[in-house]
N, C-alpha and C. Protein backbone atom coordinates (compact mmCIF):
# COMPACT_ATOMS: atom_id res chain seq x y z
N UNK A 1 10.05 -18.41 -9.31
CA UNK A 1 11.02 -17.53 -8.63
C UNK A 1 11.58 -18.24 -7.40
N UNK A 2 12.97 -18.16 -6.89
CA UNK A 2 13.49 -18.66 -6.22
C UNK A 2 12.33 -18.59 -4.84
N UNK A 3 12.31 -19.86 -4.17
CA UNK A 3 11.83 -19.94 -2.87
C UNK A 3 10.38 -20.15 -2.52
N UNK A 4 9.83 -19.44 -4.01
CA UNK A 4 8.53 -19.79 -3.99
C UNK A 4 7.83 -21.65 -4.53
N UNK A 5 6.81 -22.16 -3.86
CA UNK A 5 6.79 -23.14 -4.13
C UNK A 5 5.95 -23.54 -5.35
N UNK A 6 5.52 -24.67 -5.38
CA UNK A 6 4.48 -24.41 -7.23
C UNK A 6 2.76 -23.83 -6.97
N UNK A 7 2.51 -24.15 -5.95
CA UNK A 7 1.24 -23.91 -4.85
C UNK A 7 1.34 -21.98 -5.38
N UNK A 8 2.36 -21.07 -4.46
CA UNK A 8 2.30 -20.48 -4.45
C UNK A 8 2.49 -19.51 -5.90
N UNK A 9 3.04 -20.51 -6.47
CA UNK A 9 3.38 -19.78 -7.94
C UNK A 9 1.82 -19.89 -8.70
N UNK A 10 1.22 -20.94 -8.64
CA UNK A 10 -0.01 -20.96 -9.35
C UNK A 10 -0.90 -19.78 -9.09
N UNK A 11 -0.72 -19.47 -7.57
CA UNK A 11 -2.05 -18.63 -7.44
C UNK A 11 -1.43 -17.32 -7.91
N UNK A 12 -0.02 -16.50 -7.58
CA UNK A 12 0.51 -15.58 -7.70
C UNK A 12 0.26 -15.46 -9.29
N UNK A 13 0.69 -16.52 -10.28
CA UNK A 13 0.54 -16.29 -11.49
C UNK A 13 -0.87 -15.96 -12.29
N UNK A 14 -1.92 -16.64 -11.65
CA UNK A 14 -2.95 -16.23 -12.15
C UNK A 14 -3.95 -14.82 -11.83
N UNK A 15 -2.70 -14.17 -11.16
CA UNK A 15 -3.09 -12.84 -10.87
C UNK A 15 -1.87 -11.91 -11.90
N UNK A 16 -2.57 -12.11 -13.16
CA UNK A 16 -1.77 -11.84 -14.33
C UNK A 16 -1.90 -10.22 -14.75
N UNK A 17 -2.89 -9.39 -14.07
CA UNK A 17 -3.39 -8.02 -14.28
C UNK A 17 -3.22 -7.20 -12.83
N UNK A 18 -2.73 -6.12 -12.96
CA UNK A 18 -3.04 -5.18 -12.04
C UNK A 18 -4.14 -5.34 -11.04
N UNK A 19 -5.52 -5.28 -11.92
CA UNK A 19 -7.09 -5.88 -11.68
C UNK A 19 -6.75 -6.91 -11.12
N UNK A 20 -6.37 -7.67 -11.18
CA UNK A 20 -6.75 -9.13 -10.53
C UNK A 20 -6.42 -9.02 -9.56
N UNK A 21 -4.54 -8.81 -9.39
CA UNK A 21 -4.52 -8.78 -7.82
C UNK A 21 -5.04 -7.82 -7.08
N UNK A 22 -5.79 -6.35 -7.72
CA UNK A 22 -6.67 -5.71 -6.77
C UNK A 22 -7.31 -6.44 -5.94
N UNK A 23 -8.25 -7.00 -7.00
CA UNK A 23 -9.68 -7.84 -6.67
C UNK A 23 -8.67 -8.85 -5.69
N UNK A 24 -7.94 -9.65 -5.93
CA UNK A 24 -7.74 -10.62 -4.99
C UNK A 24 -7.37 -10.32 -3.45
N UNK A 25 -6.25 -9.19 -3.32
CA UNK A 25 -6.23 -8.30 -2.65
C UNK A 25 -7.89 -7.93 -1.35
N UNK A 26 -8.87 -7.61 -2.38
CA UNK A 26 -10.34 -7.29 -1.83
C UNK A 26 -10.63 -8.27 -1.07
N UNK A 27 -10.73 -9.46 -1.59
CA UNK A 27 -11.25 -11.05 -1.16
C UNK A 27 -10.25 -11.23 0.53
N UNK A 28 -9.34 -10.38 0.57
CA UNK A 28 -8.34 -11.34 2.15
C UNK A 28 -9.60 -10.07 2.77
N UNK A 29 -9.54 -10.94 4.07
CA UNK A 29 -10.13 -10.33 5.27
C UNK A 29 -8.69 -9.70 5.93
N UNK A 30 -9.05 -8.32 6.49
CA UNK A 30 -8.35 -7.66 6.77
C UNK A 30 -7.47 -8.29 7.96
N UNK A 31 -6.09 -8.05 8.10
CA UNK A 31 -5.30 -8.63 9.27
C UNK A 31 -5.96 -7.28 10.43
N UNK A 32 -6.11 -7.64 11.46
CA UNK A 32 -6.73 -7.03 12.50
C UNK A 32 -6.02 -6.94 13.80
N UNK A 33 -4.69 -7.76 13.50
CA UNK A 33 -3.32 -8.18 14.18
C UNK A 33 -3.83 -8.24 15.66
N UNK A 34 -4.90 -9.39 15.90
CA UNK A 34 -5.38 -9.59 17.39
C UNK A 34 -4.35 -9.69 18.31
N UNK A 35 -2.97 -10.40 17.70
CA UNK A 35 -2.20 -10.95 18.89
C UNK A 35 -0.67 -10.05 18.70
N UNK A 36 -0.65 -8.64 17.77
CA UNK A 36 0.25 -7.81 18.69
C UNK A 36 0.38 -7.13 16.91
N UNK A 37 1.23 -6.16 16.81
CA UNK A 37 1.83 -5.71 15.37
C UNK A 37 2.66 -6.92 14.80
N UNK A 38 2.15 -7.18 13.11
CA UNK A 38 2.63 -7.89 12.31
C UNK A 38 2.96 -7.20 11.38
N UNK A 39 4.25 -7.66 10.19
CA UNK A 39 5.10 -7.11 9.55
C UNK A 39 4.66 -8.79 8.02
N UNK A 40 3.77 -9.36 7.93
CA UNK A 40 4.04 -10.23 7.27
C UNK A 40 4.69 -10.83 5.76
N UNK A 41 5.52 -11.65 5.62
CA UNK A 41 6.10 -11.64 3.84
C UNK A 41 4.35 -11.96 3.17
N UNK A 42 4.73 -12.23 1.84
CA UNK A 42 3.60 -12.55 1.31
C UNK A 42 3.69 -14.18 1.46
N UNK A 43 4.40 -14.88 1.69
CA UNK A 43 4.02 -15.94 2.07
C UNK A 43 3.33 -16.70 3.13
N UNK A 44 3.27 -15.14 4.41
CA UNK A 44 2.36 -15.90 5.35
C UNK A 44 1.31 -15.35 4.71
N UNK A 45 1.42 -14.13 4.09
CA UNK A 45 -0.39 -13.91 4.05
C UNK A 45 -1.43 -15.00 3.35
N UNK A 46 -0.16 -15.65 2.08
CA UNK A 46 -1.14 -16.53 1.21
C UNK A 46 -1.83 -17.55 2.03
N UNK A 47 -0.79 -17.78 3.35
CA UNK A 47 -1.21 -18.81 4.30
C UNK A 47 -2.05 -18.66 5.19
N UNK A 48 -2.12 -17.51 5.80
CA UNK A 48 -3.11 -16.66 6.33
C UNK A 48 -4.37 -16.48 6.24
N UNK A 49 -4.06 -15.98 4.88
CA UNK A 49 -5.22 -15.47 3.66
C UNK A 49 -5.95 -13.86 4.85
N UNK A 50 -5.21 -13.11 5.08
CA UNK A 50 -5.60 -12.03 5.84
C UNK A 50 -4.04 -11.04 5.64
N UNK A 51 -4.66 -9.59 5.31
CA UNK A 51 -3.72 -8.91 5.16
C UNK A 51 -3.81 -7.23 5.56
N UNK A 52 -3.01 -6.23 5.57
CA UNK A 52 -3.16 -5.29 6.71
C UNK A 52 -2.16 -4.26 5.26
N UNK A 53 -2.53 -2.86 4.99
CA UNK A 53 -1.65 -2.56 4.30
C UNK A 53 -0.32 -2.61 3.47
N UNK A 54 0.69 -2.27 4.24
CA UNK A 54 1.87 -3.11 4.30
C UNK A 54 2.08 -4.32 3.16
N UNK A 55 0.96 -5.23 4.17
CA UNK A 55 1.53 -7.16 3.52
C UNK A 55 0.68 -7.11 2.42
N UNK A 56 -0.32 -6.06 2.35
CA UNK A 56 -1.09 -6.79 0.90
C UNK A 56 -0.44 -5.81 0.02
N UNK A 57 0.66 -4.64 0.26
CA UNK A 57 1.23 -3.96 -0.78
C UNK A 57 2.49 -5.03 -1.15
N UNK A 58 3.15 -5.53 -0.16
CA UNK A 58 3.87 -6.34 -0.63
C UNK A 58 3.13 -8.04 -1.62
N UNK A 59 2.28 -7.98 -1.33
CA UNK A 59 2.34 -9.63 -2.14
C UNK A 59 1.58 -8.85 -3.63
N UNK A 60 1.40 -7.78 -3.73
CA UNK A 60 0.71 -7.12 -4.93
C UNK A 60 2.36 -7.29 -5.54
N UNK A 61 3.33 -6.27 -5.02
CA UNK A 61 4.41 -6.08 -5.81
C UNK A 61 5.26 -7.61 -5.93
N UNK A 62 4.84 -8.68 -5.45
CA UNK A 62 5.58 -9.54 -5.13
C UNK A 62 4.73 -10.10 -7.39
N UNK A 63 3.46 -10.02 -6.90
CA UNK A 63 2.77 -10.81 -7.94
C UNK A 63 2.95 -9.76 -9.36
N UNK A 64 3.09 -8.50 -9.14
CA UNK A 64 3.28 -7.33 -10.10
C UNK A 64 4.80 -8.71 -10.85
N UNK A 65 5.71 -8.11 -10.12
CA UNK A 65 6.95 -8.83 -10.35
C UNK A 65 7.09 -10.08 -11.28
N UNK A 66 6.06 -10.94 -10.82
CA UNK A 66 6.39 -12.06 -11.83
C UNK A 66 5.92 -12.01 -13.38
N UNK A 67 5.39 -10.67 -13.75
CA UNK A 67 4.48 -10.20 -14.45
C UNK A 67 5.64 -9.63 -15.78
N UNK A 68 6.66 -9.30 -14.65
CA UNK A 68 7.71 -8.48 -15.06
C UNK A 68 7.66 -6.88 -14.80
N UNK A 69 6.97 -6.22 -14.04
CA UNK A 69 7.30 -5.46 -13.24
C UNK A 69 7.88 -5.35 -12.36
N UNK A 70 8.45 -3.95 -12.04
CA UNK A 70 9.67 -4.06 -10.68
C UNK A 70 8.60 -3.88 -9.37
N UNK A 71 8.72 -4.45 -8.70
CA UNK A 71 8.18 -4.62 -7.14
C UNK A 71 8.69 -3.63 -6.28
N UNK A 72 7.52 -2.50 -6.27
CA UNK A 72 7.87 -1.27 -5.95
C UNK A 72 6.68 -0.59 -5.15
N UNK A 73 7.14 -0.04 -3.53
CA UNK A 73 6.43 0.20 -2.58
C UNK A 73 6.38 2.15 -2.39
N UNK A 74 5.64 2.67 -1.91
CA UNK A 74 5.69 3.82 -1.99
C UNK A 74 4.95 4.10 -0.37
N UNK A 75 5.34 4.85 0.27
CA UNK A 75 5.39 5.14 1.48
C UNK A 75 4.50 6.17 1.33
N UNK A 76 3.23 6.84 1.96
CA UNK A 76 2.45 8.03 2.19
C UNK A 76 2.40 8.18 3.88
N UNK A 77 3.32 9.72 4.07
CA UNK A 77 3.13 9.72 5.03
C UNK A 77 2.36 10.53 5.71
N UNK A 78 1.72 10.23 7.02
CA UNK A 78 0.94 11.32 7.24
C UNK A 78 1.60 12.14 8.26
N UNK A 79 0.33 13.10 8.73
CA UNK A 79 0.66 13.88 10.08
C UNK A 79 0.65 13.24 11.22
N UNK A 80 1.12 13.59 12.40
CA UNK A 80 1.54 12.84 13.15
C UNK A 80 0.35 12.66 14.26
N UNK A 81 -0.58 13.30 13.84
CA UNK A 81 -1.99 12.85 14.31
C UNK A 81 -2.56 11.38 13.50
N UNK A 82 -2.07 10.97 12.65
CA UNK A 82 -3.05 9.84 11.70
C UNK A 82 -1.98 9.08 11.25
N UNK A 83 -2.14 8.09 10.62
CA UNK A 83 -1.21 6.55 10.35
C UNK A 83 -1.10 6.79 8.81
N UNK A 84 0.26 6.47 8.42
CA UNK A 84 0.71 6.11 7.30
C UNK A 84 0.06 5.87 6.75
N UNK A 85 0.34 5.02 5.05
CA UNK A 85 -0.33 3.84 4.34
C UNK A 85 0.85 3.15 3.23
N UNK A 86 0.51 2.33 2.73
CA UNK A 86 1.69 2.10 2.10
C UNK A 86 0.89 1.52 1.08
N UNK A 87 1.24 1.91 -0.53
CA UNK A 87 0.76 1.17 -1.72
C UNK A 87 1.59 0.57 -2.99
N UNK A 88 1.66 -0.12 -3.73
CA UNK A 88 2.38 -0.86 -4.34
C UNK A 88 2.21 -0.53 -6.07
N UNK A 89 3.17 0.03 -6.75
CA UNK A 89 2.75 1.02 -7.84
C UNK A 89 3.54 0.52 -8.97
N UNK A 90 3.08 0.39 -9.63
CA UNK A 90 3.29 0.07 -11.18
C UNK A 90 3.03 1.22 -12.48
N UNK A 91 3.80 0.98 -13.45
CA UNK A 91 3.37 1.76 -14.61
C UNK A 91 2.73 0.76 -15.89
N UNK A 92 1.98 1.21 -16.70
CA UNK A 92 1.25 1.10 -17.77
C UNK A 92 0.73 1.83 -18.40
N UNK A 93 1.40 1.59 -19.87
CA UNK A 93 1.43 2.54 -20.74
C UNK A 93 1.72 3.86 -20.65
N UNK A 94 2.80 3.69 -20.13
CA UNK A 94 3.61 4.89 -19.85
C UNK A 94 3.21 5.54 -18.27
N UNK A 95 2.07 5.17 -17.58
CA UNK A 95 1.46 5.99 -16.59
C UNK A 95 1.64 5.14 -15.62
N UNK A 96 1.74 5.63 -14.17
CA UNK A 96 1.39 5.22 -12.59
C UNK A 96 0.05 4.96 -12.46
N UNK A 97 0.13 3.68 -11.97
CA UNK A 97 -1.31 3.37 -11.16
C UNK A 97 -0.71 2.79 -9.87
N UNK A 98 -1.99 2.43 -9.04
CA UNK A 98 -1.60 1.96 -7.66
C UNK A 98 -2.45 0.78 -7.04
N UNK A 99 -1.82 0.25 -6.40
CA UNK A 99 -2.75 -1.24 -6.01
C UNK A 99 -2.99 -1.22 -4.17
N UNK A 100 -3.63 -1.24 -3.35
CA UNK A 100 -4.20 -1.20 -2.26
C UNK A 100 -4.64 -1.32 -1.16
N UNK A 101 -4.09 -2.07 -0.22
CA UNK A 101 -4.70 -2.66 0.93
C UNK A 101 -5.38 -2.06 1.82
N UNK A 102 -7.01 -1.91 2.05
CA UNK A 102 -7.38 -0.82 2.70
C UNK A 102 -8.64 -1.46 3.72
N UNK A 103 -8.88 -1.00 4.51
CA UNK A 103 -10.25 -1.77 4.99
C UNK A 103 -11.16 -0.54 4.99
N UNK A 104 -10.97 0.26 4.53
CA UNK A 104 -12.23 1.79 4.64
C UNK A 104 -12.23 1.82 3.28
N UNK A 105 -13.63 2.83 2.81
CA UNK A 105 -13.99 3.18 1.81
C UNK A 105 -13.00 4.14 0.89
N UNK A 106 -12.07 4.40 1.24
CA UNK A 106 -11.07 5.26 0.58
C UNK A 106 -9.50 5.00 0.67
N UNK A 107 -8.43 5.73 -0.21
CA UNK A 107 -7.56 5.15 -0.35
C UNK A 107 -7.17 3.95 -1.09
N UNK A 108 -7.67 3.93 -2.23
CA UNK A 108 -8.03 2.43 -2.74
C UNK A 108 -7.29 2.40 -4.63
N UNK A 109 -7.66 1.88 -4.88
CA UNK A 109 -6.70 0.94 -6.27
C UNK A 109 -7.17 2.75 -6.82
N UNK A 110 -6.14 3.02 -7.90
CA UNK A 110 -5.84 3.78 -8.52
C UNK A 110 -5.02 3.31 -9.95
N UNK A 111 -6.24 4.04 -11.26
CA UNK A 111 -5.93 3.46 -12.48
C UNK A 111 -4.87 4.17 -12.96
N UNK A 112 -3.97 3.09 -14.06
CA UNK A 112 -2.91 4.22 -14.48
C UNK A 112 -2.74 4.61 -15.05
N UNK A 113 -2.91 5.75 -15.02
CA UNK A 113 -3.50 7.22 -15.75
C UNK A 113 -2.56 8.58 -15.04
N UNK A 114 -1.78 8.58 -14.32
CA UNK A 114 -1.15 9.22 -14.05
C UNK A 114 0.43 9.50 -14.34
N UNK A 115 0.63 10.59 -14.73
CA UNK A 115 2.14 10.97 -15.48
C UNK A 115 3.09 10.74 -14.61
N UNK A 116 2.92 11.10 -13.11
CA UNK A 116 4.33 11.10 -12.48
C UNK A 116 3.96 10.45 -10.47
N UNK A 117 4.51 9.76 -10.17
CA UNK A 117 4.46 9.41 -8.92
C UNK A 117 3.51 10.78 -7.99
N UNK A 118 4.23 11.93 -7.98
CA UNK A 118 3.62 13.02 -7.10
C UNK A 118 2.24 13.17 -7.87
N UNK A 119 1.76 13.13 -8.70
CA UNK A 119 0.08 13.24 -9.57
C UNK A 119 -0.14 12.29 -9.00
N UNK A 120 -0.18 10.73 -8.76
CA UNK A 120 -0.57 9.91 -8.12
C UNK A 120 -0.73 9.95 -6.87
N UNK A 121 0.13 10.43 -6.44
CA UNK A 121 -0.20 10.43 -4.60
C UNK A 121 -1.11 11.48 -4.21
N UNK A 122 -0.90 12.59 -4.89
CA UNK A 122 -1.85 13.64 -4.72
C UNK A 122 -3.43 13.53 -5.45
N UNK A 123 -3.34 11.97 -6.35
CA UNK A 123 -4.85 11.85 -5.83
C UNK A 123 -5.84 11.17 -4.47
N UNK A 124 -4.65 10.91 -3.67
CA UNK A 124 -5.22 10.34 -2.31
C UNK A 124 -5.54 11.54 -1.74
N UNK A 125 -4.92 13.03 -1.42
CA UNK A 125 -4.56 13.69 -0.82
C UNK A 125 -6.37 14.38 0.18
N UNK A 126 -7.30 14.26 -0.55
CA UNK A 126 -8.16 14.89 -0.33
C UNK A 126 -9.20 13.97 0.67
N UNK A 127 -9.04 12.96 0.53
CA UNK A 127 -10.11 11.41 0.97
C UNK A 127 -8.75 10.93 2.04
N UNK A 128 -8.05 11.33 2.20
CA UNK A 128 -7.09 11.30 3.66
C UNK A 128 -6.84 11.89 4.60
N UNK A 129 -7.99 11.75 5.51
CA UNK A 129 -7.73 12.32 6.55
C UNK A 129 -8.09 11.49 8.11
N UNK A 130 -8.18 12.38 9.23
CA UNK A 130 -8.23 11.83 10.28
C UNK A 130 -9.27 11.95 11.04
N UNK A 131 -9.97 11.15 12.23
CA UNK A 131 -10.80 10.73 12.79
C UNK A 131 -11.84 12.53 13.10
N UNK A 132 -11.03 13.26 13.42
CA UNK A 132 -11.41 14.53 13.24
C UNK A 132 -11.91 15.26 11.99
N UNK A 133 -11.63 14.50 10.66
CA UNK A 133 -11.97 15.34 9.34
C UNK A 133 -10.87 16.59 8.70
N UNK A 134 -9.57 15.67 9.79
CA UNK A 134 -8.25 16.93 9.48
C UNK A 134 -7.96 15.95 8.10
N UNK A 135 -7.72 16.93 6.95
CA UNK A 135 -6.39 16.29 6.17
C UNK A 135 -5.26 15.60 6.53
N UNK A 136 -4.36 14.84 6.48
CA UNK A 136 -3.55 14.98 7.08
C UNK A 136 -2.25 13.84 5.94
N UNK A 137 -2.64 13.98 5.09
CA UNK A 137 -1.59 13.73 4.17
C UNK A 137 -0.27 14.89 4.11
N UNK A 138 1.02 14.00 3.70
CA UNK A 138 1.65 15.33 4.44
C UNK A 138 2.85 15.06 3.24
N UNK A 139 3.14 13.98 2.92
CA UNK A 139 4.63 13.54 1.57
C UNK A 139 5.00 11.99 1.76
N UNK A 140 5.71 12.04 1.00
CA UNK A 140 5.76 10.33 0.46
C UNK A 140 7.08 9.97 -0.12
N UNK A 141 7.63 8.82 -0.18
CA UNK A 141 8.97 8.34 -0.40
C UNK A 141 8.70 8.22 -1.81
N UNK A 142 10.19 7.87 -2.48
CA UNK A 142 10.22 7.54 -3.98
C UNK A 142 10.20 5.97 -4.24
N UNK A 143 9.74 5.33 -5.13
CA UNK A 143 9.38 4.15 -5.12
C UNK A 143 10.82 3.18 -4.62
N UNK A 144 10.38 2.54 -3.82
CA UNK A 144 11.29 1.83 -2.94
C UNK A 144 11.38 -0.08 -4.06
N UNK A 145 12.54 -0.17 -4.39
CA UNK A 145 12.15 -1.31 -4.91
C UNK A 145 12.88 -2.65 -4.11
N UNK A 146 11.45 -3.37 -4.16
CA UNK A 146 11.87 -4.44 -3.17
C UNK A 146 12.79 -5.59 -3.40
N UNK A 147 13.27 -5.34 -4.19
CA UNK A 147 14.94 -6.28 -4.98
C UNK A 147 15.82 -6.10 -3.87
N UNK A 148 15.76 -4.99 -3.48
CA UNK A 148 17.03 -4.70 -2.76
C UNK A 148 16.82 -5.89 -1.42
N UNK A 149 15.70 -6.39 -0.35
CA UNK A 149 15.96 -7.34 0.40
C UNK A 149 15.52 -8.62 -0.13
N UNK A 150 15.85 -9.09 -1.77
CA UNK A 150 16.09 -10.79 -1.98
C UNK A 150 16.78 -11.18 -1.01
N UNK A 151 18.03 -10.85 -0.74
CA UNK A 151 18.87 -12.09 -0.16
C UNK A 151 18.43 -11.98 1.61
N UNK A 152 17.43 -11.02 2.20
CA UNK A 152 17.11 -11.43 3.13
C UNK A 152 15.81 -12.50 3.44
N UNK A 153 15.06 -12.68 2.51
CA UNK A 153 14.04 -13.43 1.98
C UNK A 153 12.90 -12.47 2.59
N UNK A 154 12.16 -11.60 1.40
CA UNK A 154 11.06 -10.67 2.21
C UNK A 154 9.59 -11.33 1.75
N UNK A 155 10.00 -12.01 0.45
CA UNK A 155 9.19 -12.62 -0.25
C UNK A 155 8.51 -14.29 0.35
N UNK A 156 9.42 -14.76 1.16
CA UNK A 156 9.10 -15.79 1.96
C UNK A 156 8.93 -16.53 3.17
N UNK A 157 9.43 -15.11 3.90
CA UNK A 157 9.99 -15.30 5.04
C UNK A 157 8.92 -15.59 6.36
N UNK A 158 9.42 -16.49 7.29
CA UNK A 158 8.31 -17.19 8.12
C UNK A 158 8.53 -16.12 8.86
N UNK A 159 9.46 -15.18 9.61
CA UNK A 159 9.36 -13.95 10.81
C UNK A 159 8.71 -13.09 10.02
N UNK A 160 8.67 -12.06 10.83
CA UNK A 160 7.92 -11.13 10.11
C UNK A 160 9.23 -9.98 9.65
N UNK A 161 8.76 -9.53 8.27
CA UNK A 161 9.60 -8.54 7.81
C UNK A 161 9.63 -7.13 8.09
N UNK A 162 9.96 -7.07 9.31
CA UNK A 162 10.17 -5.36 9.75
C UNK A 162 10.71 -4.51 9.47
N UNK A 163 12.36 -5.56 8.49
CA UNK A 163 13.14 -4.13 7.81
C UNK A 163 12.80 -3.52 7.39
N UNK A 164 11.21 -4.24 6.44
CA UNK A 164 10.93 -3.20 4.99
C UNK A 164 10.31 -2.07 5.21
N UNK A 165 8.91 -1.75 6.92
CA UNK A 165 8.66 -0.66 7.04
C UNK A 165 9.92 0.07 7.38
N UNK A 166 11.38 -0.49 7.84
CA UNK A 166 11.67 0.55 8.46
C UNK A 166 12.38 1.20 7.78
N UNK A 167 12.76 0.15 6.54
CA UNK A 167 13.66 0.92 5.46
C UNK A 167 12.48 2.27 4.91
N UNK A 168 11.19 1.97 4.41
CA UNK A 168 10.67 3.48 3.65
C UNK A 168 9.94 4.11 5.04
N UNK A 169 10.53 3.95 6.15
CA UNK A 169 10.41 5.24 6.96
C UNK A 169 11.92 6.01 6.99
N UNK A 170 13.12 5.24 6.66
CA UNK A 170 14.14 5.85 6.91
C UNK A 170 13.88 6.44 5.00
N UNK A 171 14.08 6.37 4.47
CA UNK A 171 13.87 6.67 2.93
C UNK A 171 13.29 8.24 2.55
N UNK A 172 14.10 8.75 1.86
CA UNK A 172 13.76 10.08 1.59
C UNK A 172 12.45 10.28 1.49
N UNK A 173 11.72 11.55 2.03
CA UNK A 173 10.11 11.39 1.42
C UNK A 173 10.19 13.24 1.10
N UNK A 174 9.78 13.00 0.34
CA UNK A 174 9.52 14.44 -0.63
C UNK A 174 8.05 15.03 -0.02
N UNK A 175 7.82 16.50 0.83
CA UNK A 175 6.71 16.91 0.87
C UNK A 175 5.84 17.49 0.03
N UNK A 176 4.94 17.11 0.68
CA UNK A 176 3.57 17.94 -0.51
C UNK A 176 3.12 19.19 -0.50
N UNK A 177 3.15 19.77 1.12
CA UNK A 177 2.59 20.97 1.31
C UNK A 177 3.55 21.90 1.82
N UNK A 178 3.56 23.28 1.89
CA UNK A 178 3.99 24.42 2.39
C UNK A 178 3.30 24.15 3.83
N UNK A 179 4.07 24.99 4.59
CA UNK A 179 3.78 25.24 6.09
C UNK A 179 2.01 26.19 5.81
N UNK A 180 2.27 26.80 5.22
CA UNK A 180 1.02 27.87 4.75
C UNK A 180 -0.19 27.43 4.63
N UNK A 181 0.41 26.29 3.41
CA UNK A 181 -1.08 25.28 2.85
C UNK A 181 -1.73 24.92 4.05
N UNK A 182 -0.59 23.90 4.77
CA UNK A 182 -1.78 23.24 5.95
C UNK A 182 -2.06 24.66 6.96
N UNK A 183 -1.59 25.49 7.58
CA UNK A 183 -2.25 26.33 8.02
C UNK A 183 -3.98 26.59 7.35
N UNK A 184 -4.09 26.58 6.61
CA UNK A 184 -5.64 27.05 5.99
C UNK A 184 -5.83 26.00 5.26
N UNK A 185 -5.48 24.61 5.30
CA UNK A 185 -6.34 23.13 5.13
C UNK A 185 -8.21 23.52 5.56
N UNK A 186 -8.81 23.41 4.75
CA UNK A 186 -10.65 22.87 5.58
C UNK A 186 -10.77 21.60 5.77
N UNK A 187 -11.45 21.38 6.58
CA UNK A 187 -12.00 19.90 7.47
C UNK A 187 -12.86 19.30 6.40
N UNK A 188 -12.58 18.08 6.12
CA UNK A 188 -13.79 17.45 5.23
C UNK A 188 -15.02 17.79 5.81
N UNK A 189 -15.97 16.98 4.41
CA UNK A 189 -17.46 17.40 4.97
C UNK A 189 -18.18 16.28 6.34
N UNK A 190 -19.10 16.55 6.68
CA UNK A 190 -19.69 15.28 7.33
C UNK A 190 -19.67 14.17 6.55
N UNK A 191 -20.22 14.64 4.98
CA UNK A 191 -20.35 13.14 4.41
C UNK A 191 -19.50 12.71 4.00
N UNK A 192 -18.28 13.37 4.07
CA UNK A 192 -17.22 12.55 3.47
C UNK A 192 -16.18 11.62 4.69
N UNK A 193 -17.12 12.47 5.99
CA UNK A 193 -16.45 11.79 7.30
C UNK A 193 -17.04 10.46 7.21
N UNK A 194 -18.75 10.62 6.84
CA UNK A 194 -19.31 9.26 7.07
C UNK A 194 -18.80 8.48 5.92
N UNK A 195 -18.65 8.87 4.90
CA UNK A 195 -18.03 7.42 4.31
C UNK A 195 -16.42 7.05 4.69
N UNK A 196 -15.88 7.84 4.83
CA UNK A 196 -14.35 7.16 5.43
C UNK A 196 -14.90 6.30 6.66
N UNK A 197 -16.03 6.58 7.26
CA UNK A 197 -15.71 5.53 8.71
C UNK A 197 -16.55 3.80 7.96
N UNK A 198 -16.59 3.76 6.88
CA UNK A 198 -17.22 2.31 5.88
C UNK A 198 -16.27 1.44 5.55
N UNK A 199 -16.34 -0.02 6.71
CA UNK A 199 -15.02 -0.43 6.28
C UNK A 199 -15.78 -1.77 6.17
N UNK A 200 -14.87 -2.59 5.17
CA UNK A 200 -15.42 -3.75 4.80
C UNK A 200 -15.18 -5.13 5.65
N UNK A 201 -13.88 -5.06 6.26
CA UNK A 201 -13.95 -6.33 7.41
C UNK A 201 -14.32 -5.42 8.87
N UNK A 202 -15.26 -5.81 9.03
CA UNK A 202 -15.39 -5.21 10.73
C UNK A 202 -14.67 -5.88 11.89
């Protein structure tokens, strides 16, 4: 693919399954962005080898892509108590699955087994919440496909790519709940507090 070099094509290509680039995905140590907010293409991360939501949804859809899938990002947004997430979604065999960048025990690869984008997101809905044990999943954009910034280079680019959060924050997002629902939301359990706080790069 244009821009990419043979280095980078080897490794991207041998992440020939959904699975793989999960798992490969698993293997980066989390970006922890010591030295300020990063926006990275997938070409720094390969260089990096460290990645933060966002950049590991993008080099998933980057590697989906060469696969011959469309490279396609999906925005979950939350309440304005708790942080976004962003995941990188594909179909097979007719169904949505989802690929991951997460450093906690939840929120994570999703098989595809699901009929329609909103069935998919609404299986995060319950294992998302905030430091308090609030829910706080709230709606989500329609799959954003990342074709649209080739000619800015998102796929290679040495700055960091900021358009792309800002394009699926500007991007329609369809809600999930009634004003009602979250009124009478319950607080997760303790144990489901203690495993959300289980994260794999400390």
């Amino acid at each position: 693919m244009v821009g990419l070099t043979r280095t980078e094509l080897r490794v991207l290509r041998r992440l020939d399954s959904p699975r793989k680039i999960q798992d490969f995905l698993e293997k980066l140590p989390s970006n922890h962005e010591p030295n300020g907010d990063t926006c990275r293409s997938p070409r720094a991360v390969l260089r990096t080898k460290t990645a933060h939501c966002i950049e590991g949804a993008m080099l998933a859809a980057l590697a989906l892509r060469l696969k011959g899938h469309r490279p396609l990002l999906v925005d979950l947004t939350a309440a304005p108590f708790d942080q976004d997430h962003v995941i990188a979604v594909f179909r097979q065999h007719g169904h949505w699955g989802a690929i991951s960048k997460t450093n906690h025990a939840v929120l994570r690869y999703r098989e595809p087994v699901y009929r329609t984008i909103r069935e998919l997101v609404m299986s995060y809905f319950h294992e998302y919440s905030d430091s308090r044990g609030r829910k706080s999943l709230r709606s989500y954009s329609r799959p954003v496909d990342l074709s649209r910034f080739d000619t800015r280079g998102w796929m290679t680019a040495e700055d960091d790519v900021w358009y792309v959060p800002e394009y699926l924050v500007d991007a329609k997002h369809i809600p999930l709940l009634s004003h009602a629902q979250i009124a009478t939301l319950r607080r997760i359990d303790p144990i489901e507090h203690e495993a959300g706080d289980l994260v794999r790069w400390p």
